[in-house]
Protein backbone atom coordinates (compact mmCIF):
# COMPACT_ATOMS: atom_id res chain seq x y z
CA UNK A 1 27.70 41.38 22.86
CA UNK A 2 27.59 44.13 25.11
CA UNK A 3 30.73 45.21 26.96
CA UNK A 4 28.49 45.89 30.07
CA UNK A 5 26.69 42.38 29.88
CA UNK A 6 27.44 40.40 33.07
CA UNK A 7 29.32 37.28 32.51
CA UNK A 8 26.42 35.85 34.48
CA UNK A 9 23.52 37.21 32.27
CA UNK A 10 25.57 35.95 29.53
CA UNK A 11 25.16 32.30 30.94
CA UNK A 12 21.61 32.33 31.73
CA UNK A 13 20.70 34.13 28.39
CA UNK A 14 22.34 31.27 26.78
CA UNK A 15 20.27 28.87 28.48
CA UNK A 16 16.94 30.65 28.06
CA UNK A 17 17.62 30.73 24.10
CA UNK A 18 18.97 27.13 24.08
CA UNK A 19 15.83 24.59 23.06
CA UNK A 20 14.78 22.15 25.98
CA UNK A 21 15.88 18.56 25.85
CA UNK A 22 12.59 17.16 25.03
CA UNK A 23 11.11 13.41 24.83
CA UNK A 24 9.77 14.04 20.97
CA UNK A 25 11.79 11.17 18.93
CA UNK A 26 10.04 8.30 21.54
CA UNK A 27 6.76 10.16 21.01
CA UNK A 28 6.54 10.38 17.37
CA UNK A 29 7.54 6.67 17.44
CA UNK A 30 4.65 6.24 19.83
CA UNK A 31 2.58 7.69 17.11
CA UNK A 32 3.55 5.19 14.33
CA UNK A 33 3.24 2.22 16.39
CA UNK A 34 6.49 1.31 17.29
CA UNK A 35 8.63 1.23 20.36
CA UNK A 36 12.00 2.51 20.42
CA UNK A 37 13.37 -1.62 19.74
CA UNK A 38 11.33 -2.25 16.84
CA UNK A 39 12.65 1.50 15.53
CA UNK A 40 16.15 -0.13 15.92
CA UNK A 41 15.31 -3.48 14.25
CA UNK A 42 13.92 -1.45 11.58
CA UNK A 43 17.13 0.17 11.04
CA UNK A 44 18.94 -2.89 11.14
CA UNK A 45 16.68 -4.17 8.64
CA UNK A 46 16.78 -1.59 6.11
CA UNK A 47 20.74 -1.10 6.80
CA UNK A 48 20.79 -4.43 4.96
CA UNK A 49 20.25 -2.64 1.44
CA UNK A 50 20.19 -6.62 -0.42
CA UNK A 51 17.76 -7.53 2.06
CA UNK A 52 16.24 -4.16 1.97
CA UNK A 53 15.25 -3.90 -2.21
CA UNK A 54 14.77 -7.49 -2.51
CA UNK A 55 11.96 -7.29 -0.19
CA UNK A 56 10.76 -4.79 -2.55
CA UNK A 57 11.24 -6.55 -5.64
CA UNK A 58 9.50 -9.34 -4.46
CA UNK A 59 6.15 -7.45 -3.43
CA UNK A 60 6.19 -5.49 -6.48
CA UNK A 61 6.61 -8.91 -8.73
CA UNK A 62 3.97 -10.93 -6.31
CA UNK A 63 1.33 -7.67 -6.72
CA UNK A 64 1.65 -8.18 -10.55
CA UNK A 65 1.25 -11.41 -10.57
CA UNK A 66 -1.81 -11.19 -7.62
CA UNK A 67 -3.59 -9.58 -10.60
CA UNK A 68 -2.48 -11.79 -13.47
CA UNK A 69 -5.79 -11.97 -15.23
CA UNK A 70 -5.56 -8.14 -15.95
CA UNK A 71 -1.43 -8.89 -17.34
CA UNK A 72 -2.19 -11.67 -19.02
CA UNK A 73 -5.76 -12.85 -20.94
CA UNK A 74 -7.14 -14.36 -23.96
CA UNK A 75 -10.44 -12.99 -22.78
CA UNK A 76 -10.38 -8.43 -23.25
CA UNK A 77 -10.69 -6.84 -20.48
CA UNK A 78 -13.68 -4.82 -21.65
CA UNK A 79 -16.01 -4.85 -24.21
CA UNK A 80 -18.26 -2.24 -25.74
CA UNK A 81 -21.24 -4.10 -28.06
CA UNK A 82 -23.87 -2.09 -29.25
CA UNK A 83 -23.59 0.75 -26.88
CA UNK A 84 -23.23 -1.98 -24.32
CA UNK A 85 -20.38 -1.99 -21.61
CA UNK A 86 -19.40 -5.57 -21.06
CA UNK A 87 -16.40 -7.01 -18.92
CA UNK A 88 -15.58 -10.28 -19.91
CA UNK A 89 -12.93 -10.91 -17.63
CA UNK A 90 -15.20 -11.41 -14.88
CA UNK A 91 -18.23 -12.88 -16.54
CA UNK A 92 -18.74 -15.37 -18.66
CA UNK A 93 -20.47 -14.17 -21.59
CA UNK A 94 -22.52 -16.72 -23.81
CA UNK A 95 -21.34 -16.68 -27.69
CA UNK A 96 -25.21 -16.09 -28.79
CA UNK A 97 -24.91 -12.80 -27.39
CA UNK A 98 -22.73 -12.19 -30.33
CA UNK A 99 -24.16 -14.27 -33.02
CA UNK A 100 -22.84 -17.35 -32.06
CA UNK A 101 -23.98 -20.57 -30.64
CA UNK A 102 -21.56 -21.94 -27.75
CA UNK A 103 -21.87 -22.23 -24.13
CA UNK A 104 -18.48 -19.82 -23.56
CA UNK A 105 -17.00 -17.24 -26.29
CA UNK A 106 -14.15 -17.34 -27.96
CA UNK A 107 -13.08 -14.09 -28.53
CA UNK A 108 -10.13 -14.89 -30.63
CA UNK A 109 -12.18 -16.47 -33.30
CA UNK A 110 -12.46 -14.68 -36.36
CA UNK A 111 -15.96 -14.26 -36.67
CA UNK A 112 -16.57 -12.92 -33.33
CA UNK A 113 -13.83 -10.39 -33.09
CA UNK A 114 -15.25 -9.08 -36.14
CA UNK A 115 -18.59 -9.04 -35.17
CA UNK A 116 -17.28 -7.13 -32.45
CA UNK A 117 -14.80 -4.44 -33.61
CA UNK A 118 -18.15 -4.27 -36.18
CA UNK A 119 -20.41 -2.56 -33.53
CA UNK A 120 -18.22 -1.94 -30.89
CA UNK A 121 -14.41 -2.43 -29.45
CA UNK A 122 -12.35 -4.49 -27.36
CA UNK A 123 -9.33 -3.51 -24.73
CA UNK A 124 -7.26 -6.49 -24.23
CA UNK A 125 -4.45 -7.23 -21.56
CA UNK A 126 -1.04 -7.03 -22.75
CA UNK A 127 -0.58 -10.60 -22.92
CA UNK A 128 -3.29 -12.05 -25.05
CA UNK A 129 -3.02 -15.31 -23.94
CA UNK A 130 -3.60 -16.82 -20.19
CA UNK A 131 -2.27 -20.04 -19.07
CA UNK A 132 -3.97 -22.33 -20.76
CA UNK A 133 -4.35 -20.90 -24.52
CA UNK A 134 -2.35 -22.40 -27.12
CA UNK A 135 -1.03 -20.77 -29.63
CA UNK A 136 -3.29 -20.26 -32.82
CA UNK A 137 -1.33 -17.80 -34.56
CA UNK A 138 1.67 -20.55 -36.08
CA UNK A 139 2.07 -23.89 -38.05
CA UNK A 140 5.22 -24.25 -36.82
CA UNK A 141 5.49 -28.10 -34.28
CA UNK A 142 5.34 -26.97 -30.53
CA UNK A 143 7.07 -26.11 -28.50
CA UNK A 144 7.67 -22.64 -30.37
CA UNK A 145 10.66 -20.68 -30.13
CA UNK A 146 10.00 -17.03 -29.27
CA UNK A 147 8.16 -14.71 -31.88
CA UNK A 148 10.75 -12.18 -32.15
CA UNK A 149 13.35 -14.73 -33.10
CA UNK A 150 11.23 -15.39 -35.95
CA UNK A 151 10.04 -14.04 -39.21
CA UNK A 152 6.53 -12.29 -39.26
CA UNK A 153 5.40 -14.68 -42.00
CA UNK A 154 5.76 -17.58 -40.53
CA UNK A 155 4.68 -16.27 -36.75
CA UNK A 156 1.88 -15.16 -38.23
CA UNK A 157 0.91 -17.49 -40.57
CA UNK A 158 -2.27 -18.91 -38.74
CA UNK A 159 -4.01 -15.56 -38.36
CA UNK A 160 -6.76 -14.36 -40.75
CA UNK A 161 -5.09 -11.12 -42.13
CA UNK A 162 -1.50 -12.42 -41.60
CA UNK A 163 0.65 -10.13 -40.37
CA UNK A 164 -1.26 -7.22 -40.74
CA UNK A 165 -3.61 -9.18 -37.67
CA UNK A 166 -4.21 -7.49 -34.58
CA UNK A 167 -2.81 -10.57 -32.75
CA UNK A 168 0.43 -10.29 -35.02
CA UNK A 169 1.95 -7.43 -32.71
CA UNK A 170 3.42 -7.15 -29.82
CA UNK A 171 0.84 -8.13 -27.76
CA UNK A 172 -0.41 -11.08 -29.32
CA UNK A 173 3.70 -12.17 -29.74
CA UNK A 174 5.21 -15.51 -27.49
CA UNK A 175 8.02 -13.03 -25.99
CA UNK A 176 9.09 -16.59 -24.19
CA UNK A 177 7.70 -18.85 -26.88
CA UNK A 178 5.47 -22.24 -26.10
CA UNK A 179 5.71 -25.12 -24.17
CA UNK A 180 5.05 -28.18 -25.80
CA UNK A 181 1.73 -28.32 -25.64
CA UNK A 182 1.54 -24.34 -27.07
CA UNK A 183 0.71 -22.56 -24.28
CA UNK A 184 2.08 -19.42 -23.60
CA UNK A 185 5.45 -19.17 -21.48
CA UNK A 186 5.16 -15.60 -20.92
CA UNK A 187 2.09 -16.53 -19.40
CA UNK A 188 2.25 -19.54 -17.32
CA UNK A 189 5.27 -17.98 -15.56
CA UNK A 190 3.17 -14.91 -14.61
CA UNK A 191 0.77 -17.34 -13.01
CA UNK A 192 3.11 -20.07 -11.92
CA UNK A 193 4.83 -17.25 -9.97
CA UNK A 194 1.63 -16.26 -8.13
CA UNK A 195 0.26 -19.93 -7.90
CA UNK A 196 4.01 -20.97 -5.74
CA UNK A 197 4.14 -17.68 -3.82
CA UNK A 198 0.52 -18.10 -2.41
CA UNK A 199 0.90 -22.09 -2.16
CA UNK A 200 3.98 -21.25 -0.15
CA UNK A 201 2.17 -18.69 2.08
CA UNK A 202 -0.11 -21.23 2.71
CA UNK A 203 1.51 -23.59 4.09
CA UNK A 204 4.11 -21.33 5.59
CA UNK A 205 1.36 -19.95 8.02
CA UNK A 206 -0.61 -22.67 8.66
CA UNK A 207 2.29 -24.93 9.46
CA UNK A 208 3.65 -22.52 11.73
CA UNK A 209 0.73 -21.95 13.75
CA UNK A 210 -0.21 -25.69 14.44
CA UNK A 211 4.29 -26.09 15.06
CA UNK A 212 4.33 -22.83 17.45
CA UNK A 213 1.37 -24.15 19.16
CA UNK A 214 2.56 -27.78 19.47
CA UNK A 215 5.85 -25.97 21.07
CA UNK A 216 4.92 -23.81 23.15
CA UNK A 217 2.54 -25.95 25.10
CA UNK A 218 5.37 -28.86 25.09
CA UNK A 219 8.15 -25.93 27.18
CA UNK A 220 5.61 -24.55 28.97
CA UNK A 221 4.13 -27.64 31.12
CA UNK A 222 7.37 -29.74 30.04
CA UNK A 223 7.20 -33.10 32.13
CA UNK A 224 5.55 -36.20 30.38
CA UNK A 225 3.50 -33.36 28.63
CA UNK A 226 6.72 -33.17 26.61
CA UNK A 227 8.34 -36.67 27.02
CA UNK A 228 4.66 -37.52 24.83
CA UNK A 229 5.03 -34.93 22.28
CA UNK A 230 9.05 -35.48 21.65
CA UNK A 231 8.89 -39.32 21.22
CA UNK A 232 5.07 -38.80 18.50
CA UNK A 233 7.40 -36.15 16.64
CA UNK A 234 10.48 -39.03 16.83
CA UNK A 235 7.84 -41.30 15.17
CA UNK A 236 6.20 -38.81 13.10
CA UNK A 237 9.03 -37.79 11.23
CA UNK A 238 10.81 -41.33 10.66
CA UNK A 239 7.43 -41.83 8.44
CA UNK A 240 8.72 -41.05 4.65
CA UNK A 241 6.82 -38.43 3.07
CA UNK A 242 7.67 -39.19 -0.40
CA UNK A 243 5.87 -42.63 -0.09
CA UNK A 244 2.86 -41.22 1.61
CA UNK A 245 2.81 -38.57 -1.82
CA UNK A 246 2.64 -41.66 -4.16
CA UNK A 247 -0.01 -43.16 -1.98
CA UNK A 248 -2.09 -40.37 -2.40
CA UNK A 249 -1.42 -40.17 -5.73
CA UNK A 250 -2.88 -43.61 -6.94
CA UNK A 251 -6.34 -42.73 -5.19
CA UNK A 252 -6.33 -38.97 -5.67
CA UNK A 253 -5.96 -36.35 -8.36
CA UNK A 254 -3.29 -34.14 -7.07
CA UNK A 255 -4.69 -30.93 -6.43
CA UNK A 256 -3.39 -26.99 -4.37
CA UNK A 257 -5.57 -28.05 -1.86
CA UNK A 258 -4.62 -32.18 -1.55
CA UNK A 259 -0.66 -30.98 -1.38
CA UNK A 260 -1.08 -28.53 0.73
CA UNK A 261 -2.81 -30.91 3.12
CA UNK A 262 0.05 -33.90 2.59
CA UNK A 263 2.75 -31.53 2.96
CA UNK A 264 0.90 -30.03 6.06
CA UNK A 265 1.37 -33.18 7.86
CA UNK A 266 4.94 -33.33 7.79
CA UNK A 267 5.85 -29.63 7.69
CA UNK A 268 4.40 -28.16 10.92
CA UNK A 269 7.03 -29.83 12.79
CA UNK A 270 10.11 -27.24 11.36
CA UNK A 271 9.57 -24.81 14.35
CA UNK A 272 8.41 -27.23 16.97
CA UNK A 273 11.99 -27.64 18.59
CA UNK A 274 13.01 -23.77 18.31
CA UNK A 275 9.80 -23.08 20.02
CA UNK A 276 9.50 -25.11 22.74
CA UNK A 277 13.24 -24.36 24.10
CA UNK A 278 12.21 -20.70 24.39
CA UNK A 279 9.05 -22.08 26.30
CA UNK A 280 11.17 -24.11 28.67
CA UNK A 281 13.85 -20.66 29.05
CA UNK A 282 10.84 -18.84 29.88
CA UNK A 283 8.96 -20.56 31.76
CA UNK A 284 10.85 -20.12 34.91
CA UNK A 285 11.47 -16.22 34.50
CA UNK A 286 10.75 -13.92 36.66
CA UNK A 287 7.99 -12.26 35.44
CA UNK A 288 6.23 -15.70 34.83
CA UNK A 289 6.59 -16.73 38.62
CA UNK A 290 4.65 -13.28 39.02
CA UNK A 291 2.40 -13.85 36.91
CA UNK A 292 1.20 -17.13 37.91
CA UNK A 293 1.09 -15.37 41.47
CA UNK A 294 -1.08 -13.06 40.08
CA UNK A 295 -3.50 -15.81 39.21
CA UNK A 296 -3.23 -15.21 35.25
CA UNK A 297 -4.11 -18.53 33.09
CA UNK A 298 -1.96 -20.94 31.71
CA UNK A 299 -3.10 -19.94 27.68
CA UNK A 300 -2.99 -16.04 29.00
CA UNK A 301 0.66 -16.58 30.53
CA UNK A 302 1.66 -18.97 27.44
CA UNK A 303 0.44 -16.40 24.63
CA UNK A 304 0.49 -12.95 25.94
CA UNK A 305 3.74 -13.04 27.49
CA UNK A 306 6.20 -16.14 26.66
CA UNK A 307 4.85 -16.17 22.75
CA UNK A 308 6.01 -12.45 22.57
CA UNK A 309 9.67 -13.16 23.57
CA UNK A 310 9.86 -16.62 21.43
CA UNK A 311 8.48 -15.06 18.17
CA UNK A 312 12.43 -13.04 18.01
CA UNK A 313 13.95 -16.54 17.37
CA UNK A 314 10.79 -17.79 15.36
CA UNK A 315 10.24 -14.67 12.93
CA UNK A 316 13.97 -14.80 11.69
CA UNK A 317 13.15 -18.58 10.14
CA UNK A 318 10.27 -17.90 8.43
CA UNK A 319 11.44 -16.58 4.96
CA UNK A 320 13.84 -19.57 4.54
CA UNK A 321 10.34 -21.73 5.77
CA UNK A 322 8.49 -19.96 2.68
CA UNK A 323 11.08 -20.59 0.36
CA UNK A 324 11.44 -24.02 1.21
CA UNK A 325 7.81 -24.52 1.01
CA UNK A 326 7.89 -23.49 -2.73
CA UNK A 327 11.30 -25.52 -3.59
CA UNK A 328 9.08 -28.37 -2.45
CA UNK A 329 5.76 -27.94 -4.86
CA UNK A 330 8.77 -27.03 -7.54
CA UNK A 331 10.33 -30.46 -7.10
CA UNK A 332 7.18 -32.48 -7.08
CA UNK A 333 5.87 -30.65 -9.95
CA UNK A 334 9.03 -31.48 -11.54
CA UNK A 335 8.63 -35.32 -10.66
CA UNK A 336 5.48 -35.43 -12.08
CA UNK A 337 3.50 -35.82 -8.35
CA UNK A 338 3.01 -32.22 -7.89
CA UNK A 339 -0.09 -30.04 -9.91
CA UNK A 340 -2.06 -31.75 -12.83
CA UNK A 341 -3.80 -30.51 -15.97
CA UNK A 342 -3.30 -26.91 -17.32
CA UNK A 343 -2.44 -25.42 -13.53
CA UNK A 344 0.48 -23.21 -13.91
CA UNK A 345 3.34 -25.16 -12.66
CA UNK A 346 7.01 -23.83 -12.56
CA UNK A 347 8.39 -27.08 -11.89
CA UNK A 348 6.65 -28.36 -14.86
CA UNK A 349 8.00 -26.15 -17.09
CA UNK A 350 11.55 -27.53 -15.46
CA UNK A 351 10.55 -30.98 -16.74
CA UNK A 352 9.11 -29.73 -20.14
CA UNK A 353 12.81 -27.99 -20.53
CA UNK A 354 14.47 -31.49 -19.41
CA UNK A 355 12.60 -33.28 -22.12
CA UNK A 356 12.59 -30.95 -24.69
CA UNK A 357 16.41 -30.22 -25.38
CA UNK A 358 15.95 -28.02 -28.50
CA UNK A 359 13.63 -25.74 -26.83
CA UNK A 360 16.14 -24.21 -24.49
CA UNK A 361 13.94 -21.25 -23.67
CA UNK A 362 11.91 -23.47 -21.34
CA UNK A 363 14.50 -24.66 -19.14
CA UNK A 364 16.35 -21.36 -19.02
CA UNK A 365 13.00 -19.27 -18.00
CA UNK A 366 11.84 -21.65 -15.69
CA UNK A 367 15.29 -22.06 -13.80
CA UNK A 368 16.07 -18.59 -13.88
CA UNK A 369 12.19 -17.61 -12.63
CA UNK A 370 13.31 -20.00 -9.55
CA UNK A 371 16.39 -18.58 -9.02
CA UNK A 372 15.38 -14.96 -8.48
CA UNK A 373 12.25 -16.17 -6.50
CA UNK A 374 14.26 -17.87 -3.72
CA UNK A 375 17.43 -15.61 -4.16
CA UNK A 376 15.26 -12.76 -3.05
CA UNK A 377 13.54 -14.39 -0.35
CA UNK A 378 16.89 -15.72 1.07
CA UNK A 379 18.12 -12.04 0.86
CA UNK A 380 14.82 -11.12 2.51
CA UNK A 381 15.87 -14.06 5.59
CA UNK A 382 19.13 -12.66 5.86
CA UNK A 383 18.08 -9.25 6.49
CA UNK A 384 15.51 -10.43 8.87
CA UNK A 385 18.16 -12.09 10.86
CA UNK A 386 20.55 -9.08 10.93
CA UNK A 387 17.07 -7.05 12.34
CA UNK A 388 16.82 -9.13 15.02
CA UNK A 389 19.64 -10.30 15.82
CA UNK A 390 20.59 -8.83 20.12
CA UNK A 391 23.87 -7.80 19.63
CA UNK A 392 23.06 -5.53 16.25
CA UNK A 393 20.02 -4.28 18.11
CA UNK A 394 21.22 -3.67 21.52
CA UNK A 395 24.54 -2.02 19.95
């Protein structure tokens, strides 16, 4: 500096050369969509780092198990046949287009696959087996221990080269072994994961639209509206469940779609209560009085305005609704009222475990599939709760 400078061209130099105090970090959150308390939540969210990477975990295992049939399939993926491209995991191909004679192929027999690999090739998944193969490649009783605890010989007894089969490496191996009725482990998990994750979506959302619904109109017009509605929930929910299941059961197959309508009676009622005190907080607010003196509707006031507010409380119970949801298929799977037939069931493979003592590797693979399922989305609830909880986010 200059000697000569002024002390007061000093000052204002400094303040020409210092950046303005600008408005930019609420603007580029304007840009992404989200206000300055969602930013915060955010934070709070992802400062949870348990909460943070099991969210993670979970959409990275539910995406590979959304697209099972490319994981794990006894039918390849595609099929090239006499300069012809075919993909036989999305049609079904008849067996006389490959010599044969019935209605569906089997590409796993002998004299298709070579027929095929004859004029053509195949590109499998890396499980060779879906949920509902059984094993053709041992002689050994089911349930089957897992392929690589056993020698090659005897694994691959079944197969028509032995071990030197295609189906005699890795990918045609029972990493998890059988069930008792020889299907895949490996493979039913893959699916029973994504079967129990969308069954408890399901259910999740539909139940909690029909219980936010039912609340919020009880708070809002409160009165007899909601003397009505608490004494028919009072009734509603004395009425055992587990009865009404075995009911059902004697005149219907149990089905995904026949649970989730059973369970749906009885399960929209969870958020009912938490939703219908923050409709009877809100209701006489402020901005509510001047609304209604603005002449805005009852559903407009109710849903554009109140619902906003009450969704804080409601969002944070969610998770723990969704892992509940799949705890309950689980346990009537495990009963024996839950899923029939070949569906992937992970609460079937509990009870195959239970019954099947010297086949440990069911029992330990289906409890431990369970475990990390709801572990994650309980870490997932927690973190949810710390986002939105007002003294985290207002701090």
């Amino acid at each position: 500096m200059d000697a000569r400078t002024p002390p007061d061209a000093v000052r204002e130099a400094d303040v020409i050369e210092q950046p303005a105090v600008t408005d930019a970090q609420p603007v580029q959150m304007k840009r992404k969509g989200l206000s300055p308390l969602n930013v915060r939540r955010l934070n709070n969210f992802k400062a949870n780092r348990r909460g943070w990477w099991s969210l993670w975990i979970f959409l990275a295992l539910f995406l590979l198990t959304l697209f099972a049939e490319l994981v794990a399939n006894e039918r390849p993926l595609i099929v090239s046949y006499k300069g012809e491209l075919l993909f036989p995991v999305l049609v079904d191909y008849p067996e006389e287009k490959f010599g044969g004679f019935y209605a569906v192929t089997r590409y796993y027999d002998p004299f298709i696959r070579e027929e095929i690999e004859a004029n053509g090739w195949m590109l499998h998944a890396p499980i060779r087996y879906d949920h509902t193969t059984r094993s053709y490649a041992s002689q050994m009783p089911y349930p089957i221990a897992p392929t690589w605890t056993l020698d090659a010989d005897v694994a691959c007894a079944n197969l028509p080269n032995g071990t030197e089969d295609a189906f005699c490496g890795p990918s045609g191996y029972h990493w998890l072994g059988t069930d008792d009725q020889g299907r895949d482990v490996l493979a039913r998990l893959i699916y029973g994961f994504r079967l129990s994750v969308l069954f408890g979506l399901t259910l999740t959302i539909i139940s909690s639209v029909i219980g936010i619904s039912a609340g919020a109109v009880q708070g809002y017009f409160g009165g007899w509206t909601d003397l009505l509605f608490q004494r028919f929930i009072e009734i509603w929910t004395s009425i055992p469940s587990l009865y009404l299941l075995l009911i059902f059961s004697a005149f219907f197959v149990p089905g995904f779609w026949t649970l989730l309508f059973i369970l749906l009676l009885f399960s929209w009622v969870a958020l009912v209560g938490l939703v219908r005190a923050e409709f009877l907080r809100g209701r006489n607010l402020e901005y509510v009085r001047a609304a209604r003196a603005l002449g805005l509707s009852d559903m407009r006031i109710m849903f554009r305005h109140i619902l906003p507010n009450a969704m804080v409380a409601t969002i944070t119970f969610l998770p723990f609704i969704l892992s509940g949801s799949i705890t309950t298929l689980t346990a009537l799977d495990f009963l024996g009222l839950g899923l029939q037939g070949d569906a992937p069931s992970l609460g079937e493979l509990l009870a195959q475990g239970k019954e099947n003592r010297n086949a440990p590797w069911l029992g330990l693979t289906g409890f431990l599939t369970i475990s990390i399922m709801l572990s994650l989305l309980i870490f997932v609830g927690e973190a949810v709760r710390d986002a939105f909880d007002p003294r985290k986010v207002e701090g």
